[in-house]
C-alpha atoms as a PDB file:
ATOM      1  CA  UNK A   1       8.376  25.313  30.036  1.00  0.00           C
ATOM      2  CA  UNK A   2       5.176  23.734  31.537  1.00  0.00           C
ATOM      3  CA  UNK A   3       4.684  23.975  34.711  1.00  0.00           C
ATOM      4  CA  UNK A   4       3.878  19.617  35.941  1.00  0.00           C
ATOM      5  CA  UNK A   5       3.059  20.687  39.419  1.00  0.00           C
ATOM      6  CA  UNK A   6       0.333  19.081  40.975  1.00  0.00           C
ATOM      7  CA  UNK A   7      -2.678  21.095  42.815  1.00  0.00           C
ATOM      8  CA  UNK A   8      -6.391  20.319  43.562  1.00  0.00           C
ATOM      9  CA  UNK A   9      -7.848  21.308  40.481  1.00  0.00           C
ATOM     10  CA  UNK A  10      -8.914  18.057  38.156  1.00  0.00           C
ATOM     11  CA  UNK A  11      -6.677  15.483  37.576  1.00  0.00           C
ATOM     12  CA  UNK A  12      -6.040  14.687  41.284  1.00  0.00           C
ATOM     13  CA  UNK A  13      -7.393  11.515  42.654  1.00  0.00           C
ATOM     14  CA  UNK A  14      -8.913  11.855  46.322  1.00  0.00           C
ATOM     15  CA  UNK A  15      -7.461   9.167  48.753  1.00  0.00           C
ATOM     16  CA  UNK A  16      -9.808  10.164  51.292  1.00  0.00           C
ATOM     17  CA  UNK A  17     -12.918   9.125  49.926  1.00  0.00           C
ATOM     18  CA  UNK A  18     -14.160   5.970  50.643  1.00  0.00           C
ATOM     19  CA  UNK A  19     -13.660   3.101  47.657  1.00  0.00           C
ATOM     20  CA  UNK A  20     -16.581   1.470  46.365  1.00  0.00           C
ATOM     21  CA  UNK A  21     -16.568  -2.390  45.699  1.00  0.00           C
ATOM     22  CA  UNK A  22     -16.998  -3.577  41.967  1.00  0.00           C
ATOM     23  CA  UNK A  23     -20.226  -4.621  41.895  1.00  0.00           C
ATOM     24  CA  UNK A  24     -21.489  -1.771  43.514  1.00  0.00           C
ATOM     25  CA  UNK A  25     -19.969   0.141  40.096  1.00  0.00           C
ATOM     26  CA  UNK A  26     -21.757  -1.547  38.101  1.00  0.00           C
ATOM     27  CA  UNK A  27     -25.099  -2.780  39.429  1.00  0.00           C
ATOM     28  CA  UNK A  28     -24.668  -6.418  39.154  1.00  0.00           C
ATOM     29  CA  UNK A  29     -22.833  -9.514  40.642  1.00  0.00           C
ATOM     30  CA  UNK A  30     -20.456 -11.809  39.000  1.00  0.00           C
ATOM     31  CA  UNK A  31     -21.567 -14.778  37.386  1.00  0.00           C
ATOM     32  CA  UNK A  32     -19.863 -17.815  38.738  1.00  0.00           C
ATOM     33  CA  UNK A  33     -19.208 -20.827  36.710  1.00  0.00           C
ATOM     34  CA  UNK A  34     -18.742 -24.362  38.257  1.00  0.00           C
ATOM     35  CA  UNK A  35     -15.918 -26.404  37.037  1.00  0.00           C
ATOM     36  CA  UNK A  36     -13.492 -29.680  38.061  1.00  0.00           C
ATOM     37  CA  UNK A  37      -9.981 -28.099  39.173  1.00  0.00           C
ATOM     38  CA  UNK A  38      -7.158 -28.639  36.710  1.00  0.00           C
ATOM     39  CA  UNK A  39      -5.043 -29.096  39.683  1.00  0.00           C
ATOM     40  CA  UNK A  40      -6.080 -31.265  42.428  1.00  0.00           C
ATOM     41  CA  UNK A  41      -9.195 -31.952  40.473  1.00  0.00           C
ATOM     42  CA  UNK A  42     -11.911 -30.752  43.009  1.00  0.00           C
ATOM     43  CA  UNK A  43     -15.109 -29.300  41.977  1.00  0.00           C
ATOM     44  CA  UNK A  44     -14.949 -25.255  42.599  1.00  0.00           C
ATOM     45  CA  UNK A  45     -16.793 -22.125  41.068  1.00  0.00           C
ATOM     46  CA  UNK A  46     -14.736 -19.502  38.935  1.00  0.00           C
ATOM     47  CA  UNK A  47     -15.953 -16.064  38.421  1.00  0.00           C
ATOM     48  CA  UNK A  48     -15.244 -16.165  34.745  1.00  0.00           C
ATOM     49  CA  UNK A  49     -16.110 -18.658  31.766  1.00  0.00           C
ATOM     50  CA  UNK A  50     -13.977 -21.237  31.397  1.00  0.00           C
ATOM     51  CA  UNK A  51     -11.942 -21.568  27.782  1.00  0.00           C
ATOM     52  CA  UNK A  52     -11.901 -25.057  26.294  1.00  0.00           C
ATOM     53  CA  UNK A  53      -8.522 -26.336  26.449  1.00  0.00           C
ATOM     54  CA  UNK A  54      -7.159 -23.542  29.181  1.00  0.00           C
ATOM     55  CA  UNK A  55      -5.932 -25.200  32.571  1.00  0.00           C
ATOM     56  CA  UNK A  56      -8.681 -24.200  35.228  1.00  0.00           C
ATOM     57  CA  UNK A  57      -7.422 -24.175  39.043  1.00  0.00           C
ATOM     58  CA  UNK A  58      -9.164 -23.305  42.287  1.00  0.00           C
ATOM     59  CA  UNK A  59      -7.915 -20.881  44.407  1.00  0.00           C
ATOM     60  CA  UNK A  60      -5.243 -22.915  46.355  1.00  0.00           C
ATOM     61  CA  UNK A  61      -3.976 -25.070  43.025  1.00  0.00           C
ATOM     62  CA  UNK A  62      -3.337 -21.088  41.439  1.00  0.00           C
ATOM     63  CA  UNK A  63      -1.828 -19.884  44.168  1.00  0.00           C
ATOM     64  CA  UNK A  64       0.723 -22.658  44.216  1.00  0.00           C
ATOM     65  CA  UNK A  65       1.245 -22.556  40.323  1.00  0.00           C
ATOM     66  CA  UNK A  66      -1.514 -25.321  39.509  1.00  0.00           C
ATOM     67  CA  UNK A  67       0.862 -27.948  41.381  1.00  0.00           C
ATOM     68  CA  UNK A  68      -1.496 -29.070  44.153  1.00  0.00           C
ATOM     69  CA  UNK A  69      -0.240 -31.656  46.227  1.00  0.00           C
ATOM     70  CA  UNK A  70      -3.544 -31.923  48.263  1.00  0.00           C
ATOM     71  CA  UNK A  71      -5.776 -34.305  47.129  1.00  0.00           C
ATOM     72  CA  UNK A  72      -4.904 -35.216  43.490  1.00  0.00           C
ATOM     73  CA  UNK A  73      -1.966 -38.033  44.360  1.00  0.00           C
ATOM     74  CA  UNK A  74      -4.164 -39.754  47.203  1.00  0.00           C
ATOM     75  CA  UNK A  75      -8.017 -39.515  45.121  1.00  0.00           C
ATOM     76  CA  UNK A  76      -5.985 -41.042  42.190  1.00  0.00           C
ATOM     77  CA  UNK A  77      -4.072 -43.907  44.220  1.00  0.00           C
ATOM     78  CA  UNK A  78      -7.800 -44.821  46.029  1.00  0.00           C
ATOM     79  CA  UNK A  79      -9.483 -45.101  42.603  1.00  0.00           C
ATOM     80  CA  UNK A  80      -6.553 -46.655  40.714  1.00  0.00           C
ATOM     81  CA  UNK A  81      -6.431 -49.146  43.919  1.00  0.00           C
ATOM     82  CA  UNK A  82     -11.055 -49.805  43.388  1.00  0.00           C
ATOM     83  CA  UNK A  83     -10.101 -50.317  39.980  1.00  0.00           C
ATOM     84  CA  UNK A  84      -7.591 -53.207  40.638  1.00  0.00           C
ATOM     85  CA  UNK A  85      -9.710 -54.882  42.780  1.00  0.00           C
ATOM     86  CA  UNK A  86     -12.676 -54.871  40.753  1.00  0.00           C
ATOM     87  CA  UNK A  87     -10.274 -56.180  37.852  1.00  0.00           C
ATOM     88  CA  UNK A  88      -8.872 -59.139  40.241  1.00  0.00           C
ATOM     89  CA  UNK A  89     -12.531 -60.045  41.058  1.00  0.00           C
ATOM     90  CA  UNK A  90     -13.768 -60.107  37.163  1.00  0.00           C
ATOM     91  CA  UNK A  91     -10.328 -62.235  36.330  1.00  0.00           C
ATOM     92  CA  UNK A  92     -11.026 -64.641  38.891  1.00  0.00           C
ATOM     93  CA  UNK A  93     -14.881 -64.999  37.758  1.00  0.00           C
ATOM     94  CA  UNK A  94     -12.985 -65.380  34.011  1.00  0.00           C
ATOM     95  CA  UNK A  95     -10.686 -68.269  35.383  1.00  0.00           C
ATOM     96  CA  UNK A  96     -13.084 -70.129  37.320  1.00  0.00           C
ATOM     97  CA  UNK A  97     -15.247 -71.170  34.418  1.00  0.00           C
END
């Protein structure tokens, strides 16, 4: 029978030394990659390369499950709103002539 006791010889991890962050492992910082939130649809930077056709959140749209209520509803309803106006304005020029 083996013996699965556990003493300080290999194998062990030691808790008491201090951790090291990782990029001080391995020499070199993470690139970050600017992109437009899937989410609430702010611009944000994501430490990994974005996949074409993969949902892309910032930090508080992933934390909440990519369902932002923040700013996506209220930036959408302001432009939607321009948009109208601008559309009014072109009909009337198109009806006064």
């Amino acid at each position: 029978m083996k013996n699965f006791s556990r003493d300080n010889r290999g194998g062990r991890r030691d808790f008491n030394r201090p951790k090291r962050r990782d990029s001080e492992r391995s020499g070199f910082e993470k690139e970050m990659h600017e992109v437009t939130c899937d989410g609430c649809g702010e611009r944000c930077k994501v430490p990994f390369r974005p996949t074409e056709g993969k949902p892309v959140y910032c930090n508080d749209c992933f934390k909440s499950g990519g369902r932002s209520e923040s700013k996506k509803p209220n930036q959408f309803k302001k432009e939607f709103e321009q948009i109208n106006s601008k559309l009014d304005e072109i009909l009337d020029i198109l009806e006064s002539d």
